[in-house]
Protein backbone atom coordinates (compact mmCIF):
# COMPACT_ATOMS: atom_id res chain seq x y z
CA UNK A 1 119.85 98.54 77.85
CA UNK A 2 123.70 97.37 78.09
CA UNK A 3 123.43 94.23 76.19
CA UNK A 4 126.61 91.77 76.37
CA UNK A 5 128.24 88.99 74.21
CA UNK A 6 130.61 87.41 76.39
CA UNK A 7 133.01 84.63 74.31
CA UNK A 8 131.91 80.70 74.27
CA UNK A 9 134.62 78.85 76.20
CA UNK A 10 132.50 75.70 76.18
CA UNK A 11 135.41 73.17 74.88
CA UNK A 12 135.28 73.66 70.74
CA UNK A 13 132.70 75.62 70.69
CA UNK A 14 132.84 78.23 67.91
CA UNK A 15 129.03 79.86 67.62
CA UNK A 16 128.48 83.63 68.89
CA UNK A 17 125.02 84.41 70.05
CA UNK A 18 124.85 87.83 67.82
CA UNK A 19 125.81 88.62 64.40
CA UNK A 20 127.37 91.76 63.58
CA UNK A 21 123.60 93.05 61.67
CA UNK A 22 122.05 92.64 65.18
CA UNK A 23 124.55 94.30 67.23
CA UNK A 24 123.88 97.16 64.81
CA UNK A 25 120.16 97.28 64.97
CA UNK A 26 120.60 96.81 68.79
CA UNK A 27 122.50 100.46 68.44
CA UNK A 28 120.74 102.03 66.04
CA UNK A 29 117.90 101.40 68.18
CA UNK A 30 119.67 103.33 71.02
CA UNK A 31 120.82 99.96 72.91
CA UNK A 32 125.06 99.84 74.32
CA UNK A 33 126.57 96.29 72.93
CA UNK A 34 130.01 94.94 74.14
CA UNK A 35 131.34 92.18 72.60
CA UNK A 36 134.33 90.37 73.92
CA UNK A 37 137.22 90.34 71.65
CA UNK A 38 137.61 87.49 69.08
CA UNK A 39 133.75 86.39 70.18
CA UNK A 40 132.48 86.21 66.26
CA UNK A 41 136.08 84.93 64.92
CA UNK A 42 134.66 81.27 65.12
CA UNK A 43 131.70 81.66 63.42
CA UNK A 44 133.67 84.07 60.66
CA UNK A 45 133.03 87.56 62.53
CA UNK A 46 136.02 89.44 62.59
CA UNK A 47 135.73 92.21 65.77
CA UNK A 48 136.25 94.91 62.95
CA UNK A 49 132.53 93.69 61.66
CA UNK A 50 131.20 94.35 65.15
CA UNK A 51 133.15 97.56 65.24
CA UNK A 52 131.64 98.84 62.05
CA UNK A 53 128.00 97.99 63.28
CA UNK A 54 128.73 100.53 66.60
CA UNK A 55 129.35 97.73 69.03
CA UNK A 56 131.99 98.04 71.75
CA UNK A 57 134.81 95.61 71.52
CA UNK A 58 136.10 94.31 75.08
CA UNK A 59 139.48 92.56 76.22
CA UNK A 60 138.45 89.89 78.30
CA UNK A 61 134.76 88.72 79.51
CA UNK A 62 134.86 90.36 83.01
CA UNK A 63 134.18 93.71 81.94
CA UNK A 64 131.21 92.55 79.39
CA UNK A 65 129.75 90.35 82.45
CA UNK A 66 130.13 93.13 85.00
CA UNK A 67 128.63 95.95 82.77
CA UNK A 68 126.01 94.03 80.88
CA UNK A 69 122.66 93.95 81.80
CA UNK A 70 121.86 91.65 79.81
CA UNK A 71 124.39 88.40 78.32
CA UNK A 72 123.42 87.28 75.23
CA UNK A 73 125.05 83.54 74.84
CA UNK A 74 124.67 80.49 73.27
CA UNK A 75 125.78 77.91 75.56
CA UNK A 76 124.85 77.47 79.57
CA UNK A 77 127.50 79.24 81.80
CA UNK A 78 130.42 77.01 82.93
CA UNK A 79 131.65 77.22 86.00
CA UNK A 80 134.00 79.76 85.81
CA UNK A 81 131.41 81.69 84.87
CA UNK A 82 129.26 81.33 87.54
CA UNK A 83 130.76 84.24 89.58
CA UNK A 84 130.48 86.43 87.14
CA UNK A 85 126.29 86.26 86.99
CA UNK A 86 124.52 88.37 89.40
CA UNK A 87 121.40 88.94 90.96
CA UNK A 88 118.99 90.72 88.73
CA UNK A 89 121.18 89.83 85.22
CA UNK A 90 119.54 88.62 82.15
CA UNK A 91 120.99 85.83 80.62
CA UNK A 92 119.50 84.57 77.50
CA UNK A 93 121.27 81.67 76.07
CA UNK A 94 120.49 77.68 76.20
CA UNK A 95 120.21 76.24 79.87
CA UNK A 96 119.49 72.69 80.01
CA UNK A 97 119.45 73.30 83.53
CA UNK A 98 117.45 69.61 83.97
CA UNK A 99 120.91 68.06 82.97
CA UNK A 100 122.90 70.05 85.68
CA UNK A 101 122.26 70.94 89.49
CA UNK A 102 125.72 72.12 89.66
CA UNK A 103 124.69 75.34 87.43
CA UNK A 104 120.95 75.18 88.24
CA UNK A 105 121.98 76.22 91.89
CA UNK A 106 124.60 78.66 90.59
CA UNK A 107 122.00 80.62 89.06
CA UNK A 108 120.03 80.47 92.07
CA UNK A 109 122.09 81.56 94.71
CA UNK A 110 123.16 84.41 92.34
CA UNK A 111 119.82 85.52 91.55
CA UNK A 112 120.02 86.11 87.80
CA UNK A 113 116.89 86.03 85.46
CA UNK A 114 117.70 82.55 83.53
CA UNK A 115 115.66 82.91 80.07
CA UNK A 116 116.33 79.65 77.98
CA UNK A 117 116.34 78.55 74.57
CA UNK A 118 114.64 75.74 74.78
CA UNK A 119 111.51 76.05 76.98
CA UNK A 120 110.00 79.31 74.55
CA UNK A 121 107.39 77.48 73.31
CA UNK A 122 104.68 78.78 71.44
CA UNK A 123 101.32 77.87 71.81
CA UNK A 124 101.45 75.47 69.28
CA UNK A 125 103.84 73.48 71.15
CA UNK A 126 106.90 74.52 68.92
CA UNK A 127 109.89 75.24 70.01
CA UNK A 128 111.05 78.15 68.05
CA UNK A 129 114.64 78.49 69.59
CA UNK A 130 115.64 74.97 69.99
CA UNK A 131 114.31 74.17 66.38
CA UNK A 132 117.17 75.57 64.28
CA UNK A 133 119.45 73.69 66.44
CA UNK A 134 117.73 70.39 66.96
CA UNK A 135 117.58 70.45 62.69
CA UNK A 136 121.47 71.17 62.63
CA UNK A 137 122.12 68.24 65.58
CA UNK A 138 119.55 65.92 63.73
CA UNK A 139 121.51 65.89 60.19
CA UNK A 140 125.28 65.95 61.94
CA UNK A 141 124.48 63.14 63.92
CA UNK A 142 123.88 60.70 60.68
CA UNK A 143 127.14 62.38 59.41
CA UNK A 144 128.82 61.49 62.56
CA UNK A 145 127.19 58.17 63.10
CA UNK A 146 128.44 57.25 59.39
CA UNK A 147 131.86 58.30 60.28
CA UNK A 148 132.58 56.77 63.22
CA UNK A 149 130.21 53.35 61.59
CA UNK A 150 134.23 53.00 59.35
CA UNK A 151 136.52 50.35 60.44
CA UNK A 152 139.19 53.09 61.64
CA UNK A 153 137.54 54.33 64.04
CA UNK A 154 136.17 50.48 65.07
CA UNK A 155 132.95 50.58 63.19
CA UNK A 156 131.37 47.66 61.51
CA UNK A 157 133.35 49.23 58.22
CA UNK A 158 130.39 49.84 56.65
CA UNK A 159 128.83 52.75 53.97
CA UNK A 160 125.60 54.24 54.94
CA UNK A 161 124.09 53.78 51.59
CA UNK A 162 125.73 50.84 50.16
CA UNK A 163 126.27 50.11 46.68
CA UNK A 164 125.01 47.98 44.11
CA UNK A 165 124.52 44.77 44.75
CA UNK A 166 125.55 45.35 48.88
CA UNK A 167 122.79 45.87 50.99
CA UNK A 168 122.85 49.54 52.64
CA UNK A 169 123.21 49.44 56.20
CA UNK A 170 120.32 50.61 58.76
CA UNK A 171 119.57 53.38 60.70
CA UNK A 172 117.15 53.33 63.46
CA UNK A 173 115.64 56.68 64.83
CA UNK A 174 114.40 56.82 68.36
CA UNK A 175 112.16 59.97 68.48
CA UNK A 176 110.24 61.39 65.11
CA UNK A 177 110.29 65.25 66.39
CA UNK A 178 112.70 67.75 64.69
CA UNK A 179 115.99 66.10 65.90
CA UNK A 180 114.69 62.69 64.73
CA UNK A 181 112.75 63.72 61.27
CA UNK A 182 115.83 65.39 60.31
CA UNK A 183 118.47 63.17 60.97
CA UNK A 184 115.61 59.99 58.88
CA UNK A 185 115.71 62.51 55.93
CA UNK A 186 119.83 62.43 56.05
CA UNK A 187 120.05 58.76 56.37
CA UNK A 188 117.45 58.03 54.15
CA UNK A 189 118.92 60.37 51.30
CA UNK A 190 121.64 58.80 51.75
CA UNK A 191 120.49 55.38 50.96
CA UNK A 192 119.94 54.11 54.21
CA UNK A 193 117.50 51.57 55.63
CA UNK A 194 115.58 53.80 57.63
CA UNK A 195 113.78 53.23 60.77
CA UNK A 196 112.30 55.86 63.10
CA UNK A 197 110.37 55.69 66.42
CA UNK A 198 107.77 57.95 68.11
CA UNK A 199 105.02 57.32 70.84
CA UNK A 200 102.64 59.63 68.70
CA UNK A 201 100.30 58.01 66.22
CA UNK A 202 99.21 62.10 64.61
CA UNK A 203 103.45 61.72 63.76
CA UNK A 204 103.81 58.78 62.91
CA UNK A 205 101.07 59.51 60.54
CA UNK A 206 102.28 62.82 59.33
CA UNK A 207 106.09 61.25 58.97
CA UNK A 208 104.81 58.41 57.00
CA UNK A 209 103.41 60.80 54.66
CA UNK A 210 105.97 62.94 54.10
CA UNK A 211 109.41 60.46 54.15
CA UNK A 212 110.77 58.71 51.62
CA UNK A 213 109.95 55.63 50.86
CA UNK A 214 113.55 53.41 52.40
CA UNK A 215 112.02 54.81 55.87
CA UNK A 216 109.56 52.73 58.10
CA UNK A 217 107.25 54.34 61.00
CA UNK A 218 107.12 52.34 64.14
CA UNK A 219 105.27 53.03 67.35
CA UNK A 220 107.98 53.83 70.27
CA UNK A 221 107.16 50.72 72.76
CA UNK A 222 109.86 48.81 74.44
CA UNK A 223 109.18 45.69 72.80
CA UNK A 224 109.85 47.66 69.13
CA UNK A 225 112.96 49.27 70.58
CA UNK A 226 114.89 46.33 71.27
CA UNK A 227 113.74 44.12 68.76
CA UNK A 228 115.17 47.45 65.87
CA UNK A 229 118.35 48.14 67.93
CA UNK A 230 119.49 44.44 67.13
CA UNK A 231 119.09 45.04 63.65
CA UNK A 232 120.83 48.97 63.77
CA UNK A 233 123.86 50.12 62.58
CA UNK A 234 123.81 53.51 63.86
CA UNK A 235 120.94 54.32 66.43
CA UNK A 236 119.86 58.21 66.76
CA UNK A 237 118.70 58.85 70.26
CA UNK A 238 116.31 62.11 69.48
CA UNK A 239 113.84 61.77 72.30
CA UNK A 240 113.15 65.38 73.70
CA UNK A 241 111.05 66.28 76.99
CA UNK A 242 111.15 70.07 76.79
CA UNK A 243 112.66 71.59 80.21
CA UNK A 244 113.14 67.72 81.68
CA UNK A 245 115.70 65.21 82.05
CA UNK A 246 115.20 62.52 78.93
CA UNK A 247 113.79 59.24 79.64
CA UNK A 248 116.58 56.24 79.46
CA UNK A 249 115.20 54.14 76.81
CA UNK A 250 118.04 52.02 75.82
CA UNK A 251 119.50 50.41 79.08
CA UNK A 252 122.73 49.04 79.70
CA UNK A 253 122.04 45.60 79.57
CA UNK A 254 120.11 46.28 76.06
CA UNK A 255 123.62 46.74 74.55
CA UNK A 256 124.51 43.13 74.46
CA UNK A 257 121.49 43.32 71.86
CA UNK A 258 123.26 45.55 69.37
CA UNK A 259 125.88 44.36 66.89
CA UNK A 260 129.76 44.84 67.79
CA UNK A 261 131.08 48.04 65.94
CA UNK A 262 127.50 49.61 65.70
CA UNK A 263 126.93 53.70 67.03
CA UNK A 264 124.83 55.22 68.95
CA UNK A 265 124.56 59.09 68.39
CA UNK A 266 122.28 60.40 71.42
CA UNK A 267 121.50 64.07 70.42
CA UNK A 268 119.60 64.18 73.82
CA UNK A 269 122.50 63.65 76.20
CA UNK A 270 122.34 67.66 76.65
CA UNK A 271 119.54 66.70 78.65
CA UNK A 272 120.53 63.55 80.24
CA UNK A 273 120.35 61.43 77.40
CA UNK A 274 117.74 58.77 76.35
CA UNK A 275 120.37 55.98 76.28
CA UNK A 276 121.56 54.87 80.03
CA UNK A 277 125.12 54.42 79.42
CA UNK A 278 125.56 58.32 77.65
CA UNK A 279 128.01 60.57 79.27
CA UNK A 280 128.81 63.77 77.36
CA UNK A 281 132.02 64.30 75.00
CA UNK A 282 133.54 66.88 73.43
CA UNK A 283 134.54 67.45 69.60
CA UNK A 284 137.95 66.98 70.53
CA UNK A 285 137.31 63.49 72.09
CA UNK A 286 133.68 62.77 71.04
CA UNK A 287 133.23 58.84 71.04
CA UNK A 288 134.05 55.65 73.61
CA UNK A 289 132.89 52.25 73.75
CA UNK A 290 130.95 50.47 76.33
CA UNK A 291 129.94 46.57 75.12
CA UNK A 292 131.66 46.65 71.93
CA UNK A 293 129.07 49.81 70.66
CA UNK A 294 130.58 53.46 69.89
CA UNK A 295 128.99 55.98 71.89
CA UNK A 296 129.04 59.51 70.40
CA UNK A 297 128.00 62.13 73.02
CA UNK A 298 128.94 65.65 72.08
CA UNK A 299 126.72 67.82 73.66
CA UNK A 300 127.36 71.02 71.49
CA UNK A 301 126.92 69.05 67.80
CA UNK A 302 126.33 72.20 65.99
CA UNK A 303 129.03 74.27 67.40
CA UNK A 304 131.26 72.03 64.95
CA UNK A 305 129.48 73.50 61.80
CA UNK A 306 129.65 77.59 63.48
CA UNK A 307 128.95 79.50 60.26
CA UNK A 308 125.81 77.83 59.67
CA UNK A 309 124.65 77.26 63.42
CA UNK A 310 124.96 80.97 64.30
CA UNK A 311 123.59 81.91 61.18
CA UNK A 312 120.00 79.34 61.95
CA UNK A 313 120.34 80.18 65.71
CA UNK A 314 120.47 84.33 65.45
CA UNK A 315 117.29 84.42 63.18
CA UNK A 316 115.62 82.86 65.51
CA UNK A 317 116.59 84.48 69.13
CA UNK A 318 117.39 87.83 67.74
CA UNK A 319 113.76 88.82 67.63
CA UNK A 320 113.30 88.02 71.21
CA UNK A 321 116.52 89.90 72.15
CA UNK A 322 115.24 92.89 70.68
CA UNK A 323 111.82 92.61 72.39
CA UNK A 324 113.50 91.74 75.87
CA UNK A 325 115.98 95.13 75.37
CA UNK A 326 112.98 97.12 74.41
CA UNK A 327 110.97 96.59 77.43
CA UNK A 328 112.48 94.74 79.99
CA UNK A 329 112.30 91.41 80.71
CA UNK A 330 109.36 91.50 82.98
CA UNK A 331 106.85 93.36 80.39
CA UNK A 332 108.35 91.02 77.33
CA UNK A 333 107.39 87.95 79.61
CA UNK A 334 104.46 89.46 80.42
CA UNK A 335 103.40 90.65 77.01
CA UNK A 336 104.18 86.62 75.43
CA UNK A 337 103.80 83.45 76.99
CA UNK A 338 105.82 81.87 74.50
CA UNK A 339 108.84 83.98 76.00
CA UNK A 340 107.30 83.58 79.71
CA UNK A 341 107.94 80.19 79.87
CA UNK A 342 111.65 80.26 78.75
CA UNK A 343 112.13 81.78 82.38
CA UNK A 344 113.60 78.73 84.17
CA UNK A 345 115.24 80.76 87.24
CA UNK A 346 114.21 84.50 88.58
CA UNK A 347 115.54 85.98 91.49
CA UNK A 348 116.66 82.85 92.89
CA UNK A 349 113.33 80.56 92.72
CA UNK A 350 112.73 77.85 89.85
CA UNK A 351 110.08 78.47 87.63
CA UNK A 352 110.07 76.15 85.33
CA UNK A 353 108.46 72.58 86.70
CA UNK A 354 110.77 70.21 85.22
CA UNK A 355 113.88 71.88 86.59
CA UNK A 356 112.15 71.49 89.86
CA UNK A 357 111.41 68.28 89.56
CA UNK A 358 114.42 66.78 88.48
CA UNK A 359 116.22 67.98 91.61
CA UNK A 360 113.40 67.95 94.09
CA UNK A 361 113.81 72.60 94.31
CA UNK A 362 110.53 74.27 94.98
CA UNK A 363 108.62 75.31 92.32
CA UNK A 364 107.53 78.98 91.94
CA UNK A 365 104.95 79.27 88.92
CA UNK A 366 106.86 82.53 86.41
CA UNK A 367 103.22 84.38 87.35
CA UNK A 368 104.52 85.00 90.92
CA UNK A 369 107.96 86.77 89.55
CA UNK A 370 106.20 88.34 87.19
């Protein structure tokens, strides 16, 4: 198979969907790689690194997206990339397609095979590709949050942990899943009042068990939400719905609730958001205020940290791309559910439901393409 690695133009976004190592076991295993020119330099790749490993290094992304039969990327196509995708392409990368009917219909009027990130699920309910991620996205955003909670940036001026004899300030959680277990563990290590959310008593449970002892459990009700975002300093909105648009939790008129100066970080605005007034940002201008609270809405968190986000995210997709070169799409799909139901888009129907739903498409069960 022609496998390519097309550059990330998403605004400050610095990951690269293979590592050098895979592009050479990709050869070795009798596979053609291009890789677009300067595609690893963000993440610390040089294009000499690919070189070495037998990859073929490519001026410009037309030629990788024309000759690849497979892409290989890490964020969703933009629009000038749209053209480029064609019917009967493999493109492996994150989607979020319930966030966007601008590229959802892209892909289907170019009828490419859309395989995404963050539906594989395993029959556990895991998400193996979105996990390394979501754990990067969950610690940044109590890094972030504590940043932007200083008075320069028009926070309440206050540090996360405290000190002696100043109380610490508090951190409430909405969502107790990857995103939201790892950003309580940040926040409570570093001396935070720690409060985290989740409409599953078997988690709650499990996190009560296994956090430390400055974070409270609370069942996720409506009643619990507002009554903890009036005592927050930073909220963490970490409420996932894999393949569908996030439910808006926090509404507009809730703000008027929350304490001038305080931050919402909502690591779900890639898929709409769980907080109603979200819009995504960018690393270069990540935050505004609506009501006298920061909003932080970067919707690639992890591309900020490269080295170690392309390092978490290739261990975990590079097994797939290997299985998806060796036989095909199709028979890969057909050989593992897990990878069946990362197929959001084939050959111009949608087949994964929440997609459909969120913009009212039909719905083709991945069986019928398969």
């Amino acid at each position: 198979m022609i496998i390519g690695v097309p550059k990330e133009i998403k605004t400050n976004e610095n990951r690269v969907a293979l590592v050098p190592g895979g592009a050479e076991t990709l050869v070795q295993a009798g596979h053609t790689v291009l890789v677009e020119r300067g595609a690893g330099r963000g993440s610390g790749f040089e294009d000499e690194l690919y070189e070495a490993a037998g990859a073929e290094l490519i001026d410009g992304p037309e030629e990788v997206w024309r000759r690849a039969e497979m892409i290989l990327k890490v964020k969703e196509p933009i629009a000038v990339e749209w053209p480029r995708m064609r019917e009967g392409q493999v493109i492996f990368t994150y989607f979020h397609f319930a966030a966007d009917e601008g590229l959802t219909r892209a892909v289907i009027d170019s009828g490419a095979i859309a395989i995404a990130y963050e539906t594989v699920q395993l029959p556990t309910g895991e998400l193996p590709l979105l996990t390394p991620m979501s754990e990067v996205a969950g610690r940044m955003a109590v890094q972030e949050g504590a940043k932007y909670l200083e008075k320069y940036f028009g926070g309440r001026g206050l540090l996360l942990g405290g000190v002696p004899g100043v109380e610490p300030a508090t951190v409430v959680v909405i969502g107790g899943g990857i995103v939201g277990s790892n950003a309580a563990r940040m926040a409570a290590g570093l001396g935070a009042r720690t409060v985290i959310l989740d409409v599953s008593l078997n988690r709650l449970r499990y996190l009560s068990d296994v956090m430390p002892a400055n974070v409270v459990t609370l069942h996720s009700s409506r009643h619990n939400i507002l009554e903890q975002i009036e005592k927050a300093d930073i909220v963490v909105g970490a409420v996932l719905l894999p393949g569908a648009k996030a439910p808006k939790l926090i509404r507009r008129e809730d703000l008027k609730r929350m304490r001038p100066g305080s931050v919402i970080v909502d690591v779900a605005v890639d898929q709409g958001g769980c907080v109603e007034t979200i819009h995504p940002t960018t690393h270069e201008d990540p935050i505004y205020v609506v009501d006298g609270v920061i909003h932080y809405g970067v919707a690639n968190m992890p591309g900020a940290v490269p080295r170690t986000s392309t390092l978490a995210l290739t261990n975990a997709t590079f097994p797939y791309a290997v299985v998806l070169a060796q036989k095909g799409w199709r028979r890969a799909c057909q050989d593992d559910r897990a990878l069946a139901l990362g197929v959001n888009v084939a050959n111009g129907k949608v087949t994964y439901p929440g997609v459909a739903e969120a913009f009212g498409l039909p719905y083709t069960p991945v069986e019928e393409v398969l």
